[in-house]
Protein backbone atom coordinates (compact mmCIF):
# COMPACT_ATOMS: atom_id res chain seq x y z
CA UNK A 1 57.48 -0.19 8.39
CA UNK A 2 55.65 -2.28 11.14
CA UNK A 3 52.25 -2.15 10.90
CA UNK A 4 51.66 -0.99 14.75
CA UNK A 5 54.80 0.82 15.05
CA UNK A 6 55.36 3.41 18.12
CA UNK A 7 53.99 7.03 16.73
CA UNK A 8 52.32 5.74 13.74
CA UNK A 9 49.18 6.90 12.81
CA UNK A 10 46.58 4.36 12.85
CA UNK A 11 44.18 4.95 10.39
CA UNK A 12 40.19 4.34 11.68
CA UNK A 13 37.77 2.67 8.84
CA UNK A 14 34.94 2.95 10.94
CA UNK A 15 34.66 6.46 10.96
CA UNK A 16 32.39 7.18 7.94
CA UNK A 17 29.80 4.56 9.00
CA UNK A 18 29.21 6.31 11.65
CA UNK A 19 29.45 9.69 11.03
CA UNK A 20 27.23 8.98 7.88
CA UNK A 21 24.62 7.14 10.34
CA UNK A 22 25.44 4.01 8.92
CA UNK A 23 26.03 2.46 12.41
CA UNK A 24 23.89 -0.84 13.94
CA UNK A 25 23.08 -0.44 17.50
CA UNK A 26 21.03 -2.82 20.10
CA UNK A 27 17.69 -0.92 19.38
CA UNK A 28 17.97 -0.72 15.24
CA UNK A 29 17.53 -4.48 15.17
CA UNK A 30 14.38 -5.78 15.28
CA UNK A 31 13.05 -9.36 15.03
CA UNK A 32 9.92 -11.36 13.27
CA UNK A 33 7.20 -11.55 15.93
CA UNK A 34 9.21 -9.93 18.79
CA UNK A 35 7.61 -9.12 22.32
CA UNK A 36 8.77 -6.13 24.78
CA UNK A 37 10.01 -6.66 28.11
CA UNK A 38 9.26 -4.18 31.03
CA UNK A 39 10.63 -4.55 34.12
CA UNK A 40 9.31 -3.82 38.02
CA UNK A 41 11.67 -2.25 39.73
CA UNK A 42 11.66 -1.13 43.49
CA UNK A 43 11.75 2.61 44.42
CA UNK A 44 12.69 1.54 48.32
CA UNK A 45 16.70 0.82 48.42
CA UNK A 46 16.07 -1.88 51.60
CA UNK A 47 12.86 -3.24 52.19
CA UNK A 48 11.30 -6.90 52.40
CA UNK A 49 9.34 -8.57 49.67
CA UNK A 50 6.42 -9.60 51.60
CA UNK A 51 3.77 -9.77 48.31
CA UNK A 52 3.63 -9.96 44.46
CA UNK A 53 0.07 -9.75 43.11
CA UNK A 54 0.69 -9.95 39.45
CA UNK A 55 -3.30 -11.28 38.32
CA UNK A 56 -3.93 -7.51 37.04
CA UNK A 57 -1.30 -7.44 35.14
CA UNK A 58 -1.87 -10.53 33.32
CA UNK A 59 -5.46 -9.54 32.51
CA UNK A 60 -4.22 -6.44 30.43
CA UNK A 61 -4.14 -6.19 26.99
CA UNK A 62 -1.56 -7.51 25.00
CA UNK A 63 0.65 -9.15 27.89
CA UNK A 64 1.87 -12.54 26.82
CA UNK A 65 3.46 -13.06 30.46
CA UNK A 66 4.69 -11.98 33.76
CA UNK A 67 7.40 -13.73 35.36
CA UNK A 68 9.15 -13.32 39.18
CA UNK A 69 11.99 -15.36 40.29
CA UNK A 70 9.42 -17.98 41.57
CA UNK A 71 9.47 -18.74 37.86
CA UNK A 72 13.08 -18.55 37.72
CA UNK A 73 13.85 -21.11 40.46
CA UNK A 74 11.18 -23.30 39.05
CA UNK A 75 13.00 -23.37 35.65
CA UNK A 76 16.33 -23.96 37.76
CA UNK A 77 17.83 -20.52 36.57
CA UNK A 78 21.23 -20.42 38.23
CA UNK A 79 22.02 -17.00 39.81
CA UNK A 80 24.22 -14.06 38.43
CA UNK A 81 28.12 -15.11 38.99
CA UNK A 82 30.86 -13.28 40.49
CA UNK A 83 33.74 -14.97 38.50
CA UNK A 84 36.64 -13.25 41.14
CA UNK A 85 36.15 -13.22 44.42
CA UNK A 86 38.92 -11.97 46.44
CA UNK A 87 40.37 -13.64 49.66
CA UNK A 88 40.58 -12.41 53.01
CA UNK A 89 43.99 -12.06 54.80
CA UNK A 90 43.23 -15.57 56.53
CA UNK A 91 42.93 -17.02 53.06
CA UNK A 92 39.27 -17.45 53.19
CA UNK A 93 36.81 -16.59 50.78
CA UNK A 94 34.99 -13.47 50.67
CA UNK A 95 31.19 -13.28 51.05
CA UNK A 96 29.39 -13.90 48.18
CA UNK A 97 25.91 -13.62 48.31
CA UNK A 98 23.04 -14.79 45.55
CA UNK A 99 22.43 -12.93 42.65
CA UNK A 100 18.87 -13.91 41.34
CA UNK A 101 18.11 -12.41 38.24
CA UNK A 102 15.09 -11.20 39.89
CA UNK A 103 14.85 -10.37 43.32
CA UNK A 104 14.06 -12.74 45.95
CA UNK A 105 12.82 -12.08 49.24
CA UNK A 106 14.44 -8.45 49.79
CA UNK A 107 15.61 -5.43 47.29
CA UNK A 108 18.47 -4.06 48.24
CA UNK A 109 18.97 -1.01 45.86
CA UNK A 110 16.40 1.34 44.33
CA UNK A 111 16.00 -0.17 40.69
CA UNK A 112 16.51 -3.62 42.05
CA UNK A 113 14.28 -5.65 39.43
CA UNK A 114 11.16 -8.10 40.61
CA UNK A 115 9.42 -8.82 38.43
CA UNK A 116 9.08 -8.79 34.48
CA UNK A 117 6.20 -8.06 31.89
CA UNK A 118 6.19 -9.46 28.07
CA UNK A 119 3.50 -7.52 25.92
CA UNK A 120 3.21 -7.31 22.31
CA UNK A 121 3.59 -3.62 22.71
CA UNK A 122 6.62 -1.57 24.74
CA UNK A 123 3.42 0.74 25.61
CA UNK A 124 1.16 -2.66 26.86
CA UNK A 125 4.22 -3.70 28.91
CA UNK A 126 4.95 -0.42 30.57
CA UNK A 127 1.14 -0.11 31.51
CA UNK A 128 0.74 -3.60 32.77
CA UNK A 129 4.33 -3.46 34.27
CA UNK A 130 1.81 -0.56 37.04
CA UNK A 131 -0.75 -3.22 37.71
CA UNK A 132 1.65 -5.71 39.56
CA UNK A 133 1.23 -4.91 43.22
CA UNK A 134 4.14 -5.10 45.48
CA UNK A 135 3.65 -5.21 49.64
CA UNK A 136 6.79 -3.77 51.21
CA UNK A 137 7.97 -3.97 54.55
CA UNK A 138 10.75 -0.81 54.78
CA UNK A 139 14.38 -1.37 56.30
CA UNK A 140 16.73 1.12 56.89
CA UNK A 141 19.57 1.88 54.23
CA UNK A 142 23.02 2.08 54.32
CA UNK A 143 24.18 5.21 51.84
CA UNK A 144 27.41 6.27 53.43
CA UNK A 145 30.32 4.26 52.35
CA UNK A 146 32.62 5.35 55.60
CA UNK A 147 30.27 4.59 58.26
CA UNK A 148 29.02 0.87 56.31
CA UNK A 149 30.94 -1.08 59.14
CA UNK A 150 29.76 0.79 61.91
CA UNK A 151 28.33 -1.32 64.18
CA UNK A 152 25.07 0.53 64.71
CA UNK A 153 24.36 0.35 61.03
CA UNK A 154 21.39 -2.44 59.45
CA UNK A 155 23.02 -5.25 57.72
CA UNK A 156 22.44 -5.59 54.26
CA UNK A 157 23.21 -9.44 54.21
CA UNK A 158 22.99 -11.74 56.85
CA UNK A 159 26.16 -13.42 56.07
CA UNK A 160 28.43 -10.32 55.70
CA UNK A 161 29.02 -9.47 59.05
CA UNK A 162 29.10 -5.68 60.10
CA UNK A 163 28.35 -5.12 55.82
CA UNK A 164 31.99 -6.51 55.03
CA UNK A 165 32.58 -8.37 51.98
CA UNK A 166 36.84 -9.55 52.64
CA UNK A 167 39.20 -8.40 54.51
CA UNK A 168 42.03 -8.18 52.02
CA UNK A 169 46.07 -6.88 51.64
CA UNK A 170 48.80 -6.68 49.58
CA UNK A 171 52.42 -5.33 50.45
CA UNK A 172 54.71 -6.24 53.02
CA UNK A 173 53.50 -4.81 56.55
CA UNK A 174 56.68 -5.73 58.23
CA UNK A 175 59.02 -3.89 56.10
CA UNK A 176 56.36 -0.60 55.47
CA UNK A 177 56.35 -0.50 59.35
CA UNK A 178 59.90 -0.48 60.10
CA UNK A 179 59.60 1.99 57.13
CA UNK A 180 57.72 4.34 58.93
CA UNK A 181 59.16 3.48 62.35
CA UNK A 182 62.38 5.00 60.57
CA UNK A 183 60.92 8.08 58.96
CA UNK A 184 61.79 11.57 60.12
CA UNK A 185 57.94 12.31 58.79
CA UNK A 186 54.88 10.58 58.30
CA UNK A 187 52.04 12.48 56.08
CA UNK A 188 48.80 11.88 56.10
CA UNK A 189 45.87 12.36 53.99
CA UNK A 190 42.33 10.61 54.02
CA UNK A 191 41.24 10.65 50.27
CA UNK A 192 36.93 9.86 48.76
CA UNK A 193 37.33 8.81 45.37
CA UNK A 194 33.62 9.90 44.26
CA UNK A 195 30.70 7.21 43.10
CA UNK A 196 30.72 7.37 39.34
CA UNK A 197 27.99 6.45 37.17
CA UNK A 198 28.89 5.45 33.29
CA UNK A 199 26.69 7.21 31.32
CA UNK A 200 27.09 6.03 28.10
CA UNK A 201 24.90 7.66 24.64
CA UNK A 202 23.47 4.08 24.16
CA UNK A 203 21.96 2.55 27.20
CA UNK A 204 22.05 -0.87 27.80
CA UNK A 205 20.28 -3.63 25.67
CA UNK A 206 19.30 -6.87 24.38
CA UNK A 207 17.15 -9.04 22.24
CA UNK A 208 16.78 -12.66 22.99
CA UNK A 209 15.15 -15.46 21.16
CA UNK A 210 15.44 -19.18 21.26
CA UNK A 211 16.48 -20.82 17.57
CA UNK A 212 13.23 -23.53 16.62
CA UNK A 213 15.39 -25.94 15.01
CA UNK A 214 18.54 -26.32 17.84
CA UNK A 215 16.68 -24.62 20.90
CA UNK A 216 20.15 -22.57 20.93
CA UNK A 217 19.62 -19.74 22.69
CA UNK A 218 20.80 -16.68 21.05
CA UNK A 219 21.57 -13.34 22.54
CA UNK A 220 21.86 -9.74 20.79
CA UNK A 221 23.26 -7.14 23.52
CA UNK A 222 25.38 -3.93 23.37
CA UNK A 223 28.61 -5.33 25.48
CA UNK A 224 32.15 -5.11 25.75
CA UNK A 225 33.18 -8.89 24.86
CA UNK A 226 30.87 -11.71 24.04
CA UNK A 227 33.06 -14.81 24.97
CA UNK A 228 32.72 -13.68 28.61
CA UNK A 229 29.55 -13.60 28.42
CA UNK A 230 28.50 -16.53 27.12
CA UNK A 231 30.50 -18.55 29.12
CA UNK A 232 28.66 -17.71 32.19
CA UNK A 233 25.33 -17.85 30.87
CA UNK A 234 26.29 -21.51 29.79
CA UNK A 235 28.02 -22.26 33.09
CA UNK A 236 26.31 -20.33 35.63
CA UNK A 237 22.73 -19.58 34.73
CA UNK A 238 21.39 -22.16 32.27
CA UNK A 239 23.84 -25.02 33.01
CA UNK A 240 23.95 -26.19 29.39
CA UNK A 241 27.18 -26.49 26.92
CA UNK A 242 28.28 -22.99 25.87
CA UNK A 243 27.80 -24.38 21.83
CA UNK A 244 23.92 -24.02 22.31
CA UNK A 245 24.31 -20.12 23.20
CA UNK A 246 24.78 -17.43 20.94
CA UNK A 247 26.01 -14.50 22.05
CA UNK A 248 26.20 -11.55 19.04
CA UNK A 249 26.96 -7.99 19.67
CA UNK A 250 27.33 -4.97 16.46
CA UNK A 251 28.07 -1.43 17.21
CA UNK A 252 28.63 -0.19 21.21
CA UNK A 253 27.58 3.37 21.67
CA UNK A 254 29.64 3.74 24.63
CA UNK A 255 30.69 1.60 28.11
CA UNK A 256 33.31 2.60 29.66
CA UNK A 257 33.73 -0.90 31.27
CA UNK A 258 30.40 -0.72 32.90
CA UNK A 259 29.17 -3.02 29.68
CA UNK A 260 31.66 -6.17 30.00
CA UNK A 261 29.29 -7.41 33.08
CA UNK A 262 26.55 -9.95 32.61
CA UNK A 263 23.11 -8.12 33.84
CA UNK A 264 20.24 -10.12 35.52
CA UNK A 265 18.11 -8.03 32.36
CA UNK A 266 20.12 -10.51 29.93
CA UNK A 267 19.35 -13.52 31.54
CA UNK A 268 15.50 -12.66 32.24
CA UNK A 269 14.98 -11.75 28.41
CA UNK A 270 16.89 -15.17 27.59
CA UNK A 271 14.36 -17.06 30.01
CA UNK A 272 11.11 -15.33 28.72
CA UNK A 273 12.27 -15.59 25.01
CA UNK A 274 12.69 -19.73 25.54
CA UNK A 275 9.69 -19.77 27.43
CA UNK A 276 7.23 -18.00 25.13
CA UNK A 277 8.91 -19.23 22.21
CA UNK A 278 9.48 -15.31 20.88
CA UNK A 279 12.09 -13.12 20.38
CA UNK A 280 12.02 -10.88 23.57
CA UNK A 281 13.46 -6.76 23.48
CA UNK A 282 14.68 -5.41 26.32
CA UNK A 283 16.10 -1.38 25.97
CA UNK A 284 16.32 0.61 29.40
CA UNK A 285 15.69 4.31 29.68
CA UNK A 286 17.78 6.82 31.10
CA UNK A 287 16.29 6.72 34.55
CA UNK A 288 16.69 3.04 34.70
CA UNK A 289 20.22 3.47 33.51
CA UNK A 290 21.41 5.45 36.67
CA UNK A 291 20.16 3.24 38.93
CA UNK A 292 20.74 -0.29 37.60
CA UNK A 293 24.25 0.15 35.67
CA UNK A 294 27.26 -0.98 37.35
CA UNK A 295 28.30 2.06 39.08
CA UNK A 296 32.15 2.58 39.91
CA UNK A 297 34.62 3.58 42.91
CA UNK A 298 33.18 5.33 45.80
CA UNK A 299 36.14 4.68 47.75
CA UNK A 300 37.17 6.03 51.28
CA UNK A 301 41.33 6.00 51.34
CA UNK A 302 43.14 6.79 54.56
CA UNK A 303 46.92 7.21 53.33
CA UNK A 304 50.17 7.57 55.10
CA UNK A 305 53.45 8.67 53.31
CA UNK A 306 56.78 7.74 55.62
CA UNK A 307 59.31 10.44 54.67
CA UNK A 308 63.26 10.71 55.83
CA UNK A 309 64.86 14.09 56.35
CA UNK A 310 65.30 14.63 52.94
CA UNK A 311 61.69 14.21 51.90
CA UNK A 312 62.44 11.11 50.09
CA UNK A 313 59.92 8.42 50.36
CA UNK A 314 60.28 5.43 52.34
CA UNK A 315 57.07 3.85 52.57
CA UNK A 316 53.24 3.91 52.08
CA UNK A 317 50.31 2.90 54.02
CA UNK A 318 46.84 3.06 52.47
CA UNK A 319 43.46 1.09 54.17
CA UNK A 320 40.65 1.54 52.33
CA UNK A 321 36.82 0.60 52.50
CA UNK A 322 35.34 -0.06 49.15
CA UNK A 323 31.93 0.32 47.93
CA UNK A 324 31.05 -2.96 46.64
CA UNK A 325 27.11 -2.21 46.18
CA UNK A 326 24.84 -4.08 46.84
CA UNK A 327 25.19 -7.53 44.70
CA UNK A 328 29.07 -8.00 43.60
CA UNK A 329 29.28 -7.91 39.58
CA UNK A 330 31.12 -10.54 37.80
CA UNK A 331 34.50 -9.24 38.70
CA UNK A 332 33.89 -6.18 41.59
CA UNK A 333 36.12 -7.61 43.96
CA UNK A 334 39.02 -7.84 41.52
CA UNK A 335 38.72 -4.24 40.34
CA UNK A 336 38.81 -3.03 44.06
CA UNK A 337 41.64 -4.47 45.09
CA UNK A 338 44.35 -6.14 42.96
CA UNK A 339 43.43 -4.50 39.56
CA UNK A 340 43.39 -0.76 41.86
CA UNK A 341 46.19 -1.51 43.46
CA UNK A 342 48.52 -2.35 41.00
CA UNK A 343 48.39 1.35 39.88
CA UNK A 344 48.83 2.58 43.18
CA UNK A 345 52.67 3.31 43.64
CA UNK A 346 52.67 5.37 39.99
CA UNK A 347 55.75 6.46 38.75
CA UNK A 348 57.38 6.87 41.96
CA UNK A 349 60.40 5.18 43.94
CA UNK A 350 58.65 3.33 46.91
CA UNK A 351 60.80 0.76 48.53
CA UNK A 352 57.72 -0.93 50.15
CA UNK A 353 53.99 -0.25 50.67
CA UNK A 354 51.37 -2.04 52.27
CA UNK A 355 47.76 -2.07 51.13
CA UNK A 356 44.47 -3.37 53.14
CA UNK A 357 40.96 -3.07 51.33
């Protein structure tokens, strides 16, 4: 018999590890020497950075350092990638704007991280991580996904006009709209596939440290593929060969995709591990969770189904706006339009469709 063979059973060898609590997540391992990282994170979801005062902070107990992306740029610390941008009907580029690790300038989500504190303690680091002192000046934020063109809404980046990251499409308009200049019946149906949050039993995590011998930087984090990873923190953020990082990753308590993306946490626990010359932990709580995970969909569909007499379909018609968030992850783009829209027909006989995103 073939070992994968269609309707055999597949028998699991993981099971009693885990259900004997055998498992090895992010937060069971625990190095020589490590330091805890805390994060600042804003509680406005648009506002300008006009001040970080970190000198209380750094006076506290047990704090080893406090970094902001002042550090970051000093160190040359490339920016979070998006590794598939999508193209506009014109063939341009979309808009893709910087990613620091740490925010620069402006938040533009609630959770948006700004700085960082290393303590010896989680409880130092948490503390001190209340005695950096942010100024804020507050803009106005766009939280309704159908009305994020309007033209009366604030602009979240300069360079995407009227909050538009592409214009894109797929399908053949000239043959859907003879379609449906031939149908005996056009239906029509605007559809809001809800925001999603993945909500997985293990939050994210990492533990970074910097090998004394090599200087190879090596990474523990829950993920969904390593390889990935690593590439882009060798290519994109610390512009070295990808043999001198590490990236290692045991048991996943859950993802649901939201854990294939490189974080801006990753890179900043990385950076402080090299720089202090100690391993660095990073584990968020559940709050931070909700509001820093990559959330999903949040779509706004307007569909049109030409019919003929017989109710048979002749072609469909769907324009779509696309919450994109605030920062585009690795691969957002993709997943909104061609990975979405290659399931979008289903199972059914459509002679032509026509998509724009």
């Amino acid at each position: 018999m073939q070992k994968f063979g269609i309707g055999q059973p597949v028998t699991r060898v993981e099971d009693t590890r885990f259900t004997t609590g055998h498992g090895s997540y992010i937060d069971d391992l625990n190095l020589e020497d490590q330091a805890y990282a805390i994060f600042v994170r804003s509680p406005h979801a648009h506002a300008l950075i006009k001040n970080i005062d970190t000198k209380d902070a750094r006076t506290l107990p047990g704090v080893v350092a406090v970094y902001t992306v002042e550090d970051l740029k000093a160190d040359n610390i490339g920016d979070v990638p998006c590794g598939a941008p999508a193209m506009n009907k014109d063939g341009s580029p979309c808009v893709m704007p910087p990613r620091p690790a740490l925010a620069e300038a402006a938040v533009r989500h609630v959770g948006d991280a700004i700085a960082v504190v290393i303590a010896e303690t989680i409880e130092q680091a948490k503390d001190a991580a209340e005695q950096v002192w942010i100024d804020y000046e507050l803009l106005d934020a766009v939280v309704e996904t159908s009305r994020a063109m309007d033209s009366e809404v604030t602009q979240i980046w300069e360079q995407a006009e009227n909050n538009r990251c592409f214009d894109w499409e797929a399908g053949n308009v000239e043959a859907t709209e003879k379609a449906f200049s031939n149908a005996a019946k056009v239906v029509e149906l605007t559809l809001i596939n809800n925001r999603v949050v993945p909500t997985s039993v293990e939050t994210r995590g990492a533990i970074a440290f910097s090998e004394p011998e090599t200087g190879r930087l090596v990474l523990h984090v829950s993920c969904q593929g390593v390889h990935l990873m690593r590439r882009l923190l060798a290519n994109a953020i610390f512009n070295c060969p990808e043999e001198e990082i590490h990236v290692l990753c045991k048991d996943v308590g859950g993802g649901f995709g939201m854990k294939i993306f490189l974080f801006p946490e990753y890179v900043v626990a990385l950076y402080a591990a090299r720089k202090i010359g100690r391993p660095v932990k990073w584990i968020s709580d559940r709050s931070e969770a909700f509001v820093c995970d990559s959330h999903g969909r949040d779509h706004v569909s307007h569909l049109q189904l030409a019919l003929d007499a017989n109710a048979k379909i002749l072609g469909l018609k769907v324009n779509t706006i696309a919450n994109l968030g605030a920062y585009l992850s690795n691969f957002s783009p993709f997943v909104a339009t061609a990975a979405g829209v290659s399931m979008l027909v289903g199972c059914y006989s459509i002679p032509t469709a026509y998509v724009n995103v």
